[in-house]
Protein backbone atom coordinates (compact mmCIF):
# COMPACT_ATOMS: atom_id res chain seq x y z
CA UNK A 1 21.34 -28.36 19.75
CA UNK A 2 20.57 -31.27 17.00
CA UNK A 3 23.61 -31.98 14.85
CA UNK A 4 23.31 -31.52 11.13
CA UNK A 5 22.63 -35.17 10.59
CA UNK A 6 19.58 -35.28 12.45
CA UNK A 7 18.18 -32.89 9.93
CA UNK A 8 18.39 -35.77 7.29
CA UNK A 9 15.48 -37.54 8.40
CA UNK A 10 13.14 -34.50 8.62
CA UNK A 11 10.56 -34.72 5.47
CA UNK A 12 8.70 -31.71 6.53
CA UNK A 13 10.04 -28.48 8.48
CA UNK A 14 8.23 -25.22 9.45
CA UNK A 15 10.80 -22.81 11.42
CA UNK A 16 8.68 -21.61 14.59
CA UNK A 17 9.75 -17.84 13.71
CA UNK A 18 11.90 -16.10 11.31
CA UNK A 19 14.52 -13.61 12.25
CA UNK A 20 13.87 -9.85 10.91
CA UNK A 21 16.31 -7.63 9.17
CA UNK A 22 16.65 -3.58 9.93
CA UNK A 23 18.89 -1.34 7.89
CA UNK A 24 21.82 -3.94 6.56
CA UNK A 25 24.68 -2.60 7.94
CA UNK A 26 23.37 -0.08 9.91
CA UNK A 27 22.55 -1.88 12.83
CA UNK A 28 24.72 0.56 15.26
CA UNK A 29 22.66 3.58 14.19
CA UNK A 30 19.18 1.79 14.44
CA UNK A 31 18.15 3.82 17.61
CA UNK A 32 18.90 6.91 15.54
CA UNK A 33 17.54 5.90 12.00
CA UNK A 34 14.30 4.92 14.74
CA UNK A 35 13.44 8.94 14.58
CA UNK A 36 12.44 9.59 11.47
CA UNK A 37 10.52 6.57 10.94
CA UNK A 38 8.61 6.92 14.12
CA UNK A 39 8.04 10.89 12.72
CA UNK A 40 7.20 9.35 9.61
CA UNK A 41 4.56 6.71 10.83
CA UNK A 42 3.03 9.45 13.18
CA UNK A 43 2.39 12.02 10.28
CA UNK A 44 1.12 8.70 8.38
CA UNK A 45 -1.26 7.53 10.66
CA UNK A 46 -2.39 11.24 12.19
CA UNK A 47 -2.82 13.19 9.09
CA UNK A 48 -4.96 10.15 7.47
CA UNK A 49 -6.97 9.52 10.56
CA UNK A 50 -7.32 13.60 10.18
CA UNK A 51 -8.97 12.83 6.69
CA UNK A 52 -11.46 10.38 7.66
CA UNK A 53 -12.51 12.52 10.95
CA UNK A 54 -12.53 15.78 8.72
CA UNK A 55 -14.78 13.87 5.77
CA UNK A 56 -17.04 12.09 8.18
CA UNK A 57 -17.71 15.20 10.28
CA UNK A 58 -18.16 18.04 7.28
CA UNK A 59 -21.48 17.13 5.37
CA UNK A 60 -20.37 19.56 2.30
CA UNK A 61 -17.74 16.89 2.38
CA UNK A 62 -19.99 13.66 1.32
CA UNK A 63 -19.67 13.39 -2.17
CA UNK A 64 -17.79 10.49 -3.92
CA UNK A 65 -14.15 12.15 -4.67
CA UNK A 66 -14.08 12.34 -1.05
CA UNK A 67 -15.51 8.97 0.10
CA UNK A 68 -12.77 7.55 -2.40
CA UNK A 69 -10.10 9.85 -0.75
CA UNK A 70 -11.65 8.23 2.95
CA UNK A 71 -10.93 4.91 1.18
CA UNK A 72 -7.42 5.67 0.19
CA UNK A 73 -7.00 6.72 4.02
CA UNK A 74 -7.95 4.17 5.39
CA UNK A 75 -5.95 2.28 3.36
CA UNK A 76 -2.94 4.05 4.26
CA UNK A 77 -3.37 3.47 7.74
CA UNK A 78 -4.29 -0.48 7.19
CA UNK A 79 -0.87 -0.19 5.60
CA UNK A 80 1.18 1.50 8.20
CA UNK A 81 -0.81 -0.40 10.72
CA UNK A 82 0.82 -3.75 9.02
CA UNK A 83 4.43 -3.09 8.96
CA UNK A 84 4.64 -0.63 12.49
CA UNK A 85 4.68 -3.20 15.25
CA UNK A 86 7.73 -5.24 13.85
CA UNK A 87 9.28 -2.04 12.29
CA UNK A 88 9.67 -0.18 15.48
CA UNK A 89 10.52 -3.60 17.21
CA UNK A 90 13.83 -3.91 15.94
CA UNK A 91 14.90 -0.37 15.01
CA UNK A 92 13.76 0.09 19.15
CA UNK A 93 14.79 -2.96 21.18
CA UNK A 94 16.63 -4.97 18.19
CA UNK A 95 14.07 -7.69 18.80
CA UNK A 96 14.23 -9.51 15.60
CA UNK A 97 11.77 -12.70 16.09
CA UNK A 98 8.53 -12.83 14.19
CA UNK A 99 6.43 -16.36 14.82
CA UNK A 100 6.13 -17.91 11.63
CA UNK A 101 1.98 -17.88 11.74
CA UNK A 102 1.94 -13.86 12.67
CA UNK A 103 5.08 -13.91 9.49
CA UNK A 104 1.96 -15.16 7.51
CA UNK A 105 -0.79 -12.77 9.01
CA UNK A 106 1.60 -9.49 8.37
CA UNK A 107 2.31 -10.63 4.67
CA UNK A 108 -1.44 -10.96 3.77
CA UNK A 109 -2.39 -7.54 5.16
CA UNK A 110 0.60 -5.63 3.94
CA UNK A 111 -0.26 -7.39 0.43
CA UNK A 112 -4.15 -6.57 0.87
CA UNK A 113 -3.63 -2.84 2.06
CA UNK A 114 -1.49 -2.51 -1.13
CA UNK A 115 -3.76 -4.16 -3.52
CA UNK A 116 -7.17 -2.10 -2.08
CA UNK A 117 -4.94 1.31 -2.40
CA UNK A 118 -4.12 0.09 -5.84
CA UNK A 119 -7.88 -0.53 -6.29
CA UNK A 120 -8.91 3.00 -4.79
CA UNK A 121 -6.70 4.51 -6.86
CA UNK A 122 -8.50 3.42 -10.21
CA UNK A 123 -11.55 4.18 -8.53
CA UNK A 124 -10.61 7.33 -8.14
CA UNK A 125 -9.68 7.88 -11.70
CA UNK A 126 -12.96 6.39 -12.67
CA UNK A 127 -14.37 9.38 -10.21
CA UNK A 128 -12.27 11.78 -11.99
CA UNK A 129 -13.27 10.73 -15.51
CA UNK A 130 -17.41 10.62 -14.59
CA UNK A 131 -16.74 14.31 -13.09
CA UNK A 132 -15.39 15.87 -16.27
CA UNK A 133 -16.46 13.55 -19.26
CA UNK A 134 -20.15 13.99 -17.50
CA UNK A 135 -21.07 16.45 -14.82
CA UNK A 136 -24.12 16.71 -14.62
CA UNK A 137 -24.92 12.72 -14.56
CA UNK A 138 -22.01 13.02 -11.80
CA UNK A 139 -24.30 12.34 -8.68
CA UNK A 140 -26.54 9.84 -10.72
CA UNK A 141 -23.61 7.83 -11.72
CA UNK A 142 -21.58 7.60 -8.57
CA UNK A 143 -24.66 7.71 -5.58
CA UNK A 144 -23.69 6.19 -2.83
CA UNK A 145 -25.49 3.04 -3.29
CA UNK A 146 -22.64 2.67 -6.27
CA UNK A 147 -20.15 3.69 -4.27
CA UNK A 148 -20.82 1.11 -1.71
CA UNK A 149 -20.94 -1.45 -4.13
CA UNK A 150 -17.57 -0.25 -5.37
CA UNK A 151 -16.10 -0.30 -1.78
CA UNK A 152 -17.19 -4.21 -1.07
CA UNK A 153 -15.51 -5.25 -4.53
CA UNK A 154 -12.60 -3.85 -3.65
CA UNK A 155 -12.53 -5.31 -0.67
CA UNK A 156 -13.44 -9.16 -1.91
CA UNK A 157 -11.45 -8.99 -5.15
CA UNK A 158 -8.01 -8.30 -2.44
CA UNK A 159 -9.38 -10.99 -0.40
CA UNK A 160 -9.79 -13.30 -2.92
CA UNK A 161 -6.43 -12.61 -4.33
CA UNK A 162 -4.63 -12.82 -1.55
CA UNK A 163 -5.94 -15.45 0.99
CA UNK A 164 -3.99 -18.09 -1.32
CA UNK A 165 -0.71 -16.91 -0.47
CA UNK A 166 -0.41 -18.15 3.63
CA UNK A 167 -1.56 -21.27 2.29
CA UNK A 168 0.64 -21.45 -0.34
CA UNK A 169 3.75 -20.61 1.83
CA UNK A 170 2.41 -23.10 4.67
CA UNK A 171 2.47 -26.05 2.21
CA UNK A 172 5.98 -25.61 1.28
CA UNK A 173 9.26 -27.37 3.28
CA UNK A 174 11.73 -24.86 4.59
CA UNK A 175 15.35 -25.02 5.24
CA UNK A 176 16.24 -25.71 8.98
CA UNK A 177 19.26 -23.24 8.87
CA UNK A 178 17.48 -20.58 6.84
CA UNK A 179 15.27 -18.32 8.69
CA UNK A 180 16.57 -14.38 7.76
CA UNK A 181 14.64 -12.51 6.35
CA UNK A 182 15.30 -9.28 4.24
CA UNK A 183 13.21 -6.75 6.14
CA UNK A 184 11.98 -6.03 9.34
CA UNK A 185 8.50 -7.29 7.92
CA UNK A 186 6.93 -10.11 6.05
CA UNK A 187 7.36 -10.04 2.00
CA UNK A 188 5.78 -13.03 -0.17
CA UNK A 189 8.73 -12.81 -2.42
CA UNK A 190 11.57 -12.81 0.82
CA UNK A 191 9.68 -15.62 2.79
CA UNK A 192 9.50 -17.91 -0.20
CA UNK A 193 13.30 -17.65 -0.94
CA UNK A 194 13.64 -19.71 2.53
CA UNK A 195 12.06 -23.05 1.26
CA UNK A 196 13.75 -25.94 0.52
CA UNK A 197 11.61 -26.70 -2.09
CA UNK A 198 9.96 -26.11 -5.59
CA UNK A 199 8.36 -22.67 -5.30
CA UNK A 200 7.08 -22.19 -8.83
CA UNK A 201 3.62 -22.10 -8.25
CA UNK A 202 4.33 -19.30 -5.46
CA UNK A 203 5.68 -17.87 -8.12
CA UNK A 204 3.83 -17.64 -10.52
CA UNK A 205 0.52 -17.04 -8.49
CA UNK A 206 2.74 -14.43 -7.04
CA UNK A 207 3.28 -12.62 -10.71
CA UNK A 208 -0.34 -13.27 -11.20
CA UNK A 209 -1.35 -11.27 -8.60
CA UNK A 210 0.64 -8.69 -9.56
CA UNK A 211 -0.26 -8.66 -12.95
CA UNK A 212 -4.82 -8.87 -12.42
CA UNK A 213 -4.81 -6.36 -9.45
CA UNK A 214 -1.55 -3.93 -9.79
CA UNK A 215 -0.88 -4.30 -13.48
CA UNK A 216 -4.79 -4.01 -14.56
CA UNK A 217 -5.30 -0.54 -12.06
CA UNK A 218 -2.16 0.87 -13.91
CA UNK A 219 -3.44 -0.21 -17.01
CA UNK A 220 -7.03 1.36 -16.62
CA UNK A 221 -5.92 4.50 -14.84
CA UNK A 222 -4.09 5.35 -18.15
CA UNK A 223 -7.13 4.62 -20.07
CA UNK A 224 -8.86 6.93 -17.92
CA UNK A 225 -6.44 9.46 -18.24
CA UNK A 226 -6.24 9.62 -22.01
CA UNK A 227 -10.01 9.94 -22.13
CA UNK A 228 -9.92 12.74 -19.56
CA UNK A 229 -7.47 14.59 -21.59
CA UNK A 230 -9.11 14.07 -25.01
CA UNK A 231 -12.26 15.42 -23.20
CA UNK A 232 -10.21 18.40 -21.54
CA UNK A 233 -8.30 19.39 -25.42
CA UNK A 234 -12.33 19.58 -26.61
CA UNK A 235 -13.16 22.17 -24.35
CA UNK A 236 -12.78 25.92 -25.92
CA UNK A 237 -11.17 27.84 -23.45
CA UNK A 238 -7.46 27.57 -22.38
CA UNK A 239 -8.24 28.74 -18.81
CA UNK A 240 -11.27 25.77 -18.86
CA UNK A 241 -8.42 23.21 -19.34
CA UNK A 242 -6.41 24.16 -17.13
CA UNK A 243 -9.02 24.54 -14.03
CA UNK A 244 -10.45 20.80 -15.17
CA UNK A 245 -7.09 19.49 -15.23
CA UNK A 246 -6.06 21.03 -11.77
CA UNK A 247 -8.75 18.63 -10.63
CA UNK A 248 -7.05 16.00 -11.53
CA UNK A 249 -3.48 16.99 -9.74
CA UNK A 250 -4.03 15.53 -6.26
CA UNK A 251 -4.85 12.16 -7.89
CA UNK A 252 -1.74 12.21 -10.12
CA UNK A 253 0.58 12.87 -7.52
CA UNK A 254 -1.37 10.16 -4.88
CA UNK A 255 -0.58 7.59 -8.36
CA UNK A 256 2.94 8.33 -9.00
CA UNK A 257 3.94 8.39 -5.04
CA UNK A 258 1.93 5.03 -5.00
CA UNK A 259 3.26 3.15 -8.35
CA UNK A 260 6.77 4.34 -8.95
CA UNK A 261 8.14 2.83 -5.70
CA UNK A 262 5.97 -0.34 -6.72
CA UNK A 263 7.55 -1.01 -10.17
CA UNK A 264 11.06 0.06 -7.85
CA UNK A 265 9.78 -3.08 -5.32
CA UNK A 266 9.08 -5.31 -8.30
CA UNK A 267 12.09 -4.83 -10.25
CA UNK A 268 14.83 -5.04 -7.37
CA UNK A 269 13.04 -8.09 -6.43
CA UNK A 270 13.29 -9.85 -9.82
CA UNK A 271 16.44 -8.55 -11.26
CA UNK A 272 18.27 -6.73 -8.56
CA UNK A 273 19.89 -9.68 -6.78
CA UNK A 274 23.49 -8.38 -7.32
CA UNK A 275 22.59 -4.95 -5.44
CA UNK A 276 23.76 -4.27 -1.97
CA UNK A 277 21.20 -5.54 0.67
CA UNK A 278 21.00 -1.65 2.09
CA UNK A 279 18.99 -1.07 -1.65
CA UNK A 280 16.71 -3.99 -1.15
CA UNK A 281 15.30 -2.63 2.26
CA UNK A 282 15.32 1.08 1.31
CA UNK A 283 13.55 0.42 -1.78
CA UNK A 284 10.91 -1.62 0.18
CA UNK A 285 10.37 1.11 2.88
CA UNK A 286 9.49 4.10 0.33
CA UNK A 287 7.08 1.44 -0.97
CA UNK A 288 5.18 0.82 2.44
CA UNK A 289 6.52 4.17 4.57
CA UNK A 290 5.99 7.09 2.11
CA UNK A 291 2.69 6.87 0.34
CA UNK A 292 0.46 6.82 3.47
CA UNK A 293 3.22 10.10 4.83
CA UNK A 294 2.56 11.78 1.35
CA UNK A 295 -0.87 11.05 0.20
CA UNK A 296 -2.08 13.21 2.99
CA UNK A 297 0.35 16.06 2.37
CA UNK A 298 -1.14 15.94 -1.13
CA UNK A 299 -4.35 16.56 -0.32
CA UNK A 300 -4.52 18.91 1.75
CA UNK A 301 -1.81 21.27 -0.08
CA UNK A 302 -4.06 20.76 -3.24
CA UNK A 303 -7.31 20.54 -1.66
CA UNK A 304 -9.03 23.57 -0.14
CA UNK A 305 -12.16 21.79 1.10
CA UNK A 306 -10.03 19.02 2.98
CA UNK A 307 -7.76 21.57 4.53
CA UNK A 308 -9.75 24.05 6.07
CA UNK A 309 -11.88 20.88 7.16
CA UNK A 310 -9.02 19.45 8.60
CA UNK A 311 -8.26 22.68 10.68
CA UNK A 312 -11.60 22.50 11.35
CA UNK A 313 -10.79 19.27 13.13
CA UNK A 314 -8.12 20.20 14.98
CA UNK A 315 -9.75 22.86 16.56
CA UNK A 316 -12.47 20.80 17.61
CA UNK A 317 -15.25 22.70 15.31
CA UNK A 318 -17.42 20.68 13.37
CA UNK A 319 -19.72 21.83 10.57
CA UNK A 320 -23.30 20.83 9.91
């Protein structure tokens, strides 16, 4: 091993891998705490592949709410997909290397998967909107020509976003001795902590990420909401409202379960250095963990159409 001088002449390092984190001081009980987080990434990852089998097999089924709920799927499962591998690696075997290229690869698709559910999300609020502000220009407005258009921006405006950020982190110098990271998965925010050098512009590209993809989808799905509800108080009837709003109750659940653990993520990372470490990682697995576990739940509790097509699925039935 090099002494600690020999560092001095080193103008440029680059660790070959970083070393993961599991539960802070939980390590003993990883094989255990391993349970419900494999339960919870197979009900992720089988009850949204359910919803894109269930949508792509039932033709009463193509319409836009649920090609945007087949987007928000596959989302999920892009973003369960992303954090899995290493997840499982150390809560299983307590292998806690990650190469410092695949570090880079995991924190642009765990970023992307989050930014196109953000985007799906306001699509779907813009689906929501079109559906009760305007019914009967509903399958004008959103054809599927529209909705494919829709589909490709939100895939290029996450690209775009986010291909800057390995870069970024590959120009900086890092710290020989500092290689631990806070999770058992990549963060922008944790991996730029471990330079030895100035990381304001990962900074603030970082909050202005945040701010033109997360922040603006928030922003919009608000908007959206107040019109619905100014359109929904016009209507006459009492029971009217109530049906139209019921529409809307998958979707509002799918948002909360998506943004409230975001803001959590955000703020713990900005202002929550004095918390213990176990709040740090928690925090950052209900971000990435429970959505995709939830968002499925959602819909097919609230969702009669998904559900029985679902079952449908299961039992290997298909209809035409």
């Amino acid at each position: 091993m090099l002494p600690s001088q020999a560092f001095i002449n080193i103008s440029f390092f680059q660790p070959q891998f970083f070393l993961m984190t599991g539960i802070p001081g939980l390590e003993a009980a990883h094989g255990w705490i391993s349970i419900p987080f494999s339960s919870m990434y197979a009900v992720a990852l089988t009850g949204n592949c359910l919803i894109l089998l269930a949508v792509k097999r039932t033709h009463t089924l193509h319409q836009p709410m649920y090609y945007f709920l087949s987007m928000l799927a596959l989302s999920d499962v892009g973003l369960s997909l992303s954090t899995l591998p290493s997840t499982l690696a150390v809560l299983w075997f307590d292998y806690r290397f990650i190469d410092f290229h695949a570090c880079l690869l995991q924190m642009f698709f765990l970023h992307f998967f989050s930014v196109v559910e953000s985007s799906v999300l306001l699509a779907m609020s813009f689906d929501r909107f079109v559906a009760i502000s305007s019914p009967l220009r509903y399958a004008s407005v959103l054809s599927n020509n529209v909705i494919t258009r829709i589909g490709v921006a939100i895939m290029t405006r996450a690209t775009l976003s986010l291909l800057p950020l390995p870069f970024l982190l590959k120009r900086l110098n890092y710290c020989p001795g500092k290689i631990l990271l806070s999770h058992s998965f990549c963060f922008h925010a944790d991996v730029m902590k471990l330079a030895c050098a100035d990381i304001t512009v990962n900074i603030l590209y970082g909050l202005f990420v945040v701010l033109s993809t997360v922040g603006i989808d928030s922003l919009f799905i608000v908007m959206s909401y107040s019109l619905i509800l100014h359109t929904v108080m016009g209507l006459a009837s009492p029971r009217e409202r109530v049906r139209t709003l019921n529409t809307c109750v998958s979707h509002i659940f799918a948002v909360l379960v998506f943004y409230i653990p975001v803001v959590g993520v955000s703020m713990i990372h900005r202002f929550g250095k004095h918390l213990p470490h176990i709040v740090h990682a928690l925090v950052a697995y209900v971000y990435l963990v429970v959505p995709p576990v939830l968002n499925p739940i959602i819909y097919s509790v609230k969702s009669k159409p998904i559900r029985g097509a679902m079952f449908r699925v299961l039992s290997g039935k298909c209809q035409g």
